[in-house]
PDB file of N, CA and C in Angstrom:
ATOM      1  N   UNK A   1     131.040 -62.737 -19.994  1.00  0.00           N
ATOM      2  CA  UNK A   1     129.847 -63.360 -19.439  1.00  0.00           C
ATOM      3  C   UNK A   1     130.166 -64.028 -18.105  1.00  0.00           C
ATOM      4  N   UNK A   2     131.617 -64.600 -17.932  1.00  0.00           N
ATOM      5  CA  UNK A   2     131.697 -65.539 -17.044  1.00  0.00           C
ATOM      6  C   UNK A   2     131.603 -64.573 -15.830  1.00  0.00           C
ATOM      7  N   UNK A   3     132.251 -63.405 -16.251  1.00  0.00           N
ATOM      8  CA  UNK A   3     132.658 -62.128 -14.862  1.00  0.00           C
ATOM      9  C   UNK A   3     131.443 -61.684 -14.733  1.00  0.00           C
ATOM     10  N   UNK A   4     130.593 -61.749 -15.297  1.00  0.00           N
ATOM     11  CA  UNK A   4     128.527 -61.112 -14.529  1.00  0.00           C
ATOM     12  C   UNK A   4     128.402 -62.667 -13.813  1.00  0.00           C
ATOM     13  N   UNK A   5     128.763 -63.533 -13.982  1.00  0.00           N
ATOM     14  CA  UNK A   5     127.884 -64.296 -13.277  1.00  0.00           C
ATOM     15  C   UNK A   5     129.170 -64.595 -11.934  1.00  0.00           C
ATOM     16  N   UNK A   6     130.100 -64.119 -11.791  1.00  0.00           N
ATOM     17  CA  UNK A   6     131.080 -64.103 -10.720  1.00  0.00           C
ATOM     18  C   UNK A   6     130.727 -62.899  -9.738  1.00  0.00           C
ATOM     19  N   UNK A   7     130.216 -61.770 -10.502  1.00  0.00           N
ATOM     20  CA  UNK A   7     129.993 -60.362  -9.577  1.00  0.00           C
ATOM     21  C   UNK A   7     128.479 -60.894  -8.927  1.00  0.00           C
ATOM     22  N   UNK A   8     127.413 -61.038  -9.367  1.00  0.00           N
ATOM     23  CA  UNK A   8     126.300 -61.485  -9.209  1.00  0.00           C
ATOM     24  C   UNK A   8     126.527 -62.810  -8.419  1.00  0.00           C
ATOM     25  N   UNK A   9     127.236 -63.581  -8.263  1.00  0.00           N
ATOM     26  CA  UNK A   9     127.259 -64.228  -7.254  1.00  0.00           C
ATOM     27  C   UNK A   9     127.616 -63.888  -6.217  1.00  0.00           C
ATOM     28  N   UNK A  10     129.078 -63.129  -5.869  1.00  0.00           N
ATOM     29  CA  UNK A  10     129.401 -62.157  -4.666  1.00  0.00           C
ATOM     30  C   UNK A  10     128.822 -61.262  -4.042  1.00  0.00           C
ATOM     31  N   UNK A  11     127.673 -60.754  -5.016  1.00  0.00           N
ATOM     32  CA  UNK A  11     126.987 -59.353  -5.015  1.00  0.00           C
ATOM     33  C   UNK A  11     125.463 -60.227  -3.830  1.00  0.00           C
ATOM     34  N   UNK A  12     125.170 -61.477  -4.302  1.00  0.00           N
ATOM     35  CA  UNK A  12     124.254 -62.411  -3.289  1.00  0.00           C
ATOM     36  C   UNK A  12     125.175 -62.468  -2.354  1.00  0.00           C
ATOM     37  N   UNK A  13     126.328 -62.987  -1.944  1.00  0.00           N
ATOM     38  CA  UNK A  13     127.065 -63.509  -0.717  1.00  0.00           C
ATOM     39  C   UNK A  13     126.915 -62.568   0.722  1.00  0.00           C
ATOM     40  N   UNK A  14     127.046 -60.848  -0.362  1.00  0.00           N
ATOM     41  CA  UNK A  14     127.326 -59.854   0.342  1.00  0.00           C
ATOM     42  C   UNK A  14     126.155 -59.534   0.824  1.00  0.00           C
ATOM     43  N   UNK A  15     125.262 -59.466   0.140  1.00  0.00           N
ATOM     44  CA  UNK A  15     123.752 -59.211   0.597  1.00  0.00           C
ATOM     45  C   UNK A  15     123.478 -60.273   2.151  1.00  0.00           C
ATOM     46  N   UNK A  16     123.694 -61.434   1.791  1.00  0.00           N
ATOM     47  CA  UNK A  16     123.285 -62.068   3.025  1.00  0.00           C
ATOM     48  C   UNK A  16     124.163 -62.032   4.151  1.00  0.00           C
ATOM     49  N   UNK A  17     125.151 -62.023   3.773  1.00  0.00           N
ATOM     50  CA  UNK A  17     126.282 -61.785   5.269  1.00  0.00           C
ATOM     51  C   UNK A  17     125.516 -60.580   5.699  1.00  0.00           C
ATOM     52  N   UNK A  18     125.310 -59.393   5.357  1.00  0.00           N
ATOM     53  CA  UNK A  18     124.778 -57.844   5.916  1.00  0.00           C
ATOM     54  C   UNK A  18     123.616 -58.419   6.279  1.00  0.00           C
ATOM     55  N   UNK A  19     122.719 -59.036   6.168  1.00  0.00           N
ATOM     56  CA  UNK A  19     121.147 -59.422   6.684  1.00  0.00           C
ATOM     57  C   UNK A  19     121.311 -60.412   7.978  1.00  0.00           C
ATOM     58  N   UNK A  20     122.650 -61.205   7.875  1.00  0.00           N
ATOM     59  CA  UNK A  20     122.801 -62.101   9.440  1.00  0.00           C
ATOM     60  C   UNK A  20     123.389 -61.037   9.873  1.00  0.00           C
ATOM     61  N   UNK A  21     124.213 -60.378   9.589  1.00  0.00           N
ATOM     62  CA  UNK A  21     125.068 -59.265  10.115  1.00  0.00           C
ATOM     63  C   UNK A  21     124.031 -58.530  11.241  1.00  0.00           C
ATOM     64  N   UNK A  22     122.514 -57.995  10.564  1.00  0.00           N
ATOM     65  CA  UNK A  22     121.690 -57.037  10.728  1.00  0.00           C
ATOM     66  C   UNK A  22     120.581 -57.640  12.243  1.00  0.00           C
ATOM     67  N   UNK A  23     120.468 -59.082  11.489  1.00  0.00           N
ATOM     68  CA  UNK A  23     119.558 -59.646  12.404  1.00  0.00           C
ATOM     69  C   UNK A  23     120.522 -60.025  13.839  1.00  0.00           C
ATOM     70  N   UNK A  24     121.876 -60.357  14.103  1.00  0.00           N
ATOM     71  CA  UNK A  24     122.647 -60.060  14.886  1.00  0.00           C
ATOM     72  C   UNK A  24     122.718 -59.138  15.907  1.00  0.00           C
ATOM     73  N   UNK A  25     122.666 -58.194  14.773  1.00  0.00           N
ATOM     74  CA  UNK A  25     122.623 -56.848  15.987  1.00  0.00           C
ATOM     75  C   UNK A  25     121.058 -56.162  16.446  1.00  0.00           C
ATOM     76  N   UNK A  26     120.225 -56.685  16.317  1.00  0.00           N
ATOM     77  CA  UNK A  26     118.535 -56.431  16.427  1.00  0.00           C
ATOM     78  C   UNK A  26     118.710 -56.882  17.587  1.00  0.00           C
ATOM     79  N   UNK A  27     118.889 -58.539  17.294  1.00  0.00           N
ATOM     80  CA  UNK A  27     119.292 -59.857  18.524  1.00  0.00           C
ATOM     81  C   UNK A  27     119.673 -59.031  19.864  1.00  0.00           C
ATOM     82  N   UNK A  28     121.028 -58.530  19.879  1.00  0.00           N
ATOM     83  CA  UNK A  28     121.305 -57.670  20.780  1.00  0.00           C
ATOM     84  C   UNK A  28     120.837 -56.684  21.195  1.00  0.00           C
ATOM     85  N   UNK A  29     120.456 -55.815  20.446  1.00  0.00           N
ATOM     86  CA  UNK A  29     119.415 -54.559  21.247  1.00  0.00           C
ATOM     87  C   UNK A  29     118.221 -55.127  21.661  1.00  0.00           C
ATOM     88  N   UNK A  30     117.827 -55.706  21.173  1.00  0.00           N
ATOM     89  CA  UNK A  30     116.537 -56.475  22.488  1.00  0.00           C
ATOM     90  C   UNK A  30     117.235 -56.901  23.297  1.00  0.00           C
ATOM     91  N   UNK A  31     117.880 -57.547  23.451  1.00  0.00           N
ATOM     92  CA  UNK A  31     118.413 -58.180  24.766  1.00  0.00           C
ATOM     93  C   UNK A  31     119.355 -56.856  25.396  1.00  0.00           C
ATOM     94  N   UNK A  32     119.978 -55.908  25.267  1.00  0.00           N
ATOM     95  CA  UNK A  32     119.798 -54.793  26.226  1.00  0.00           C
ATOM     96  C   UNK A  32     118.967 -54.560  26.653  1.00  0.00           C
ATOM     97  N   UNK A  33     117.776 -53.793  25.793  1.00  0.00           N
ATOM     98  CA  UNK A  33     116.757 -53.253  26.337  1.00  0.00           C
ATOM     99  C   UNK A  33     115.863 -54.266  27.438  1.00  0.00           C
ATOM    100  N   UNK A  34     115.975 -55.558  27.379  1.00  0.00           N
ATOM    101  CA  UNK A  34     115.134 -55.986  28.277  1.00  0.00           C
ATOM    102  C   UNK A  34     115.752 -56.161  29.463  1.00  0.00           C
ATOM    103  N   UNK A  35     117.110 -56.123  29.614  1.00  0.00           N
ATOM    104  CA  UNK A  35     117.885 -56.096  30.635  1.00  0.00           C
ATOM    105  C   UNK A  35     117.991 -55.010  31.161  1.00  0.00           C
ATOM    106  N   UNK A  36     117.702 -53.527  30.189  1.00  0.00           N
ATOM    107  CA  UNK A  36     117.523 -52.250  30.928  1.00  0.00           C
ATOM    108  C   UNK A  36     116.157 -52.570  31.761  1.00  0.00           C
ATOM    109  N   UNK A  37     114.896 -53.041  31.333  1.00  0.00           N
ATOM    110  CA  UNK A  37     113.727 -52.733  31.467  1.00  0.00           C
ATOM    111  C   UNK A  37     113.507 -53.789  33.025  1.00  0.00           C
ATOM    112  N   UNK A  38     114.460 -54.437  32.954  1.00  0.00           N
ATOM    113  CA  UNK A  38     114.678 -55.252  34.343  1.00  0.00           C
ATOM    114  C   UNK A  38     114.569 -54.511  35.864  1.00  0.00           C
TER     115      UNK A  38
END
């Protein structure tokens, strides 16, 4: 029992690191593109 609630906690950690990870790199392609569009 203790090891589902150890994976399921990591299994959240990982999820959100990849979603700042994601919104990170969005961040940056707008800011190319508006510097292309310059």
């Amino acid at each position: 029992m203790m090891g589902l609630l150890v994976l399921a906690s990591l299994s959240l950690a990982a999820c959100e690191t990849m979603e700042g990870a994601g919104e990170d790199i969005e961040d940056a392609g707008e800011a190319i593109q508006k510097e292309a569009s310059d």
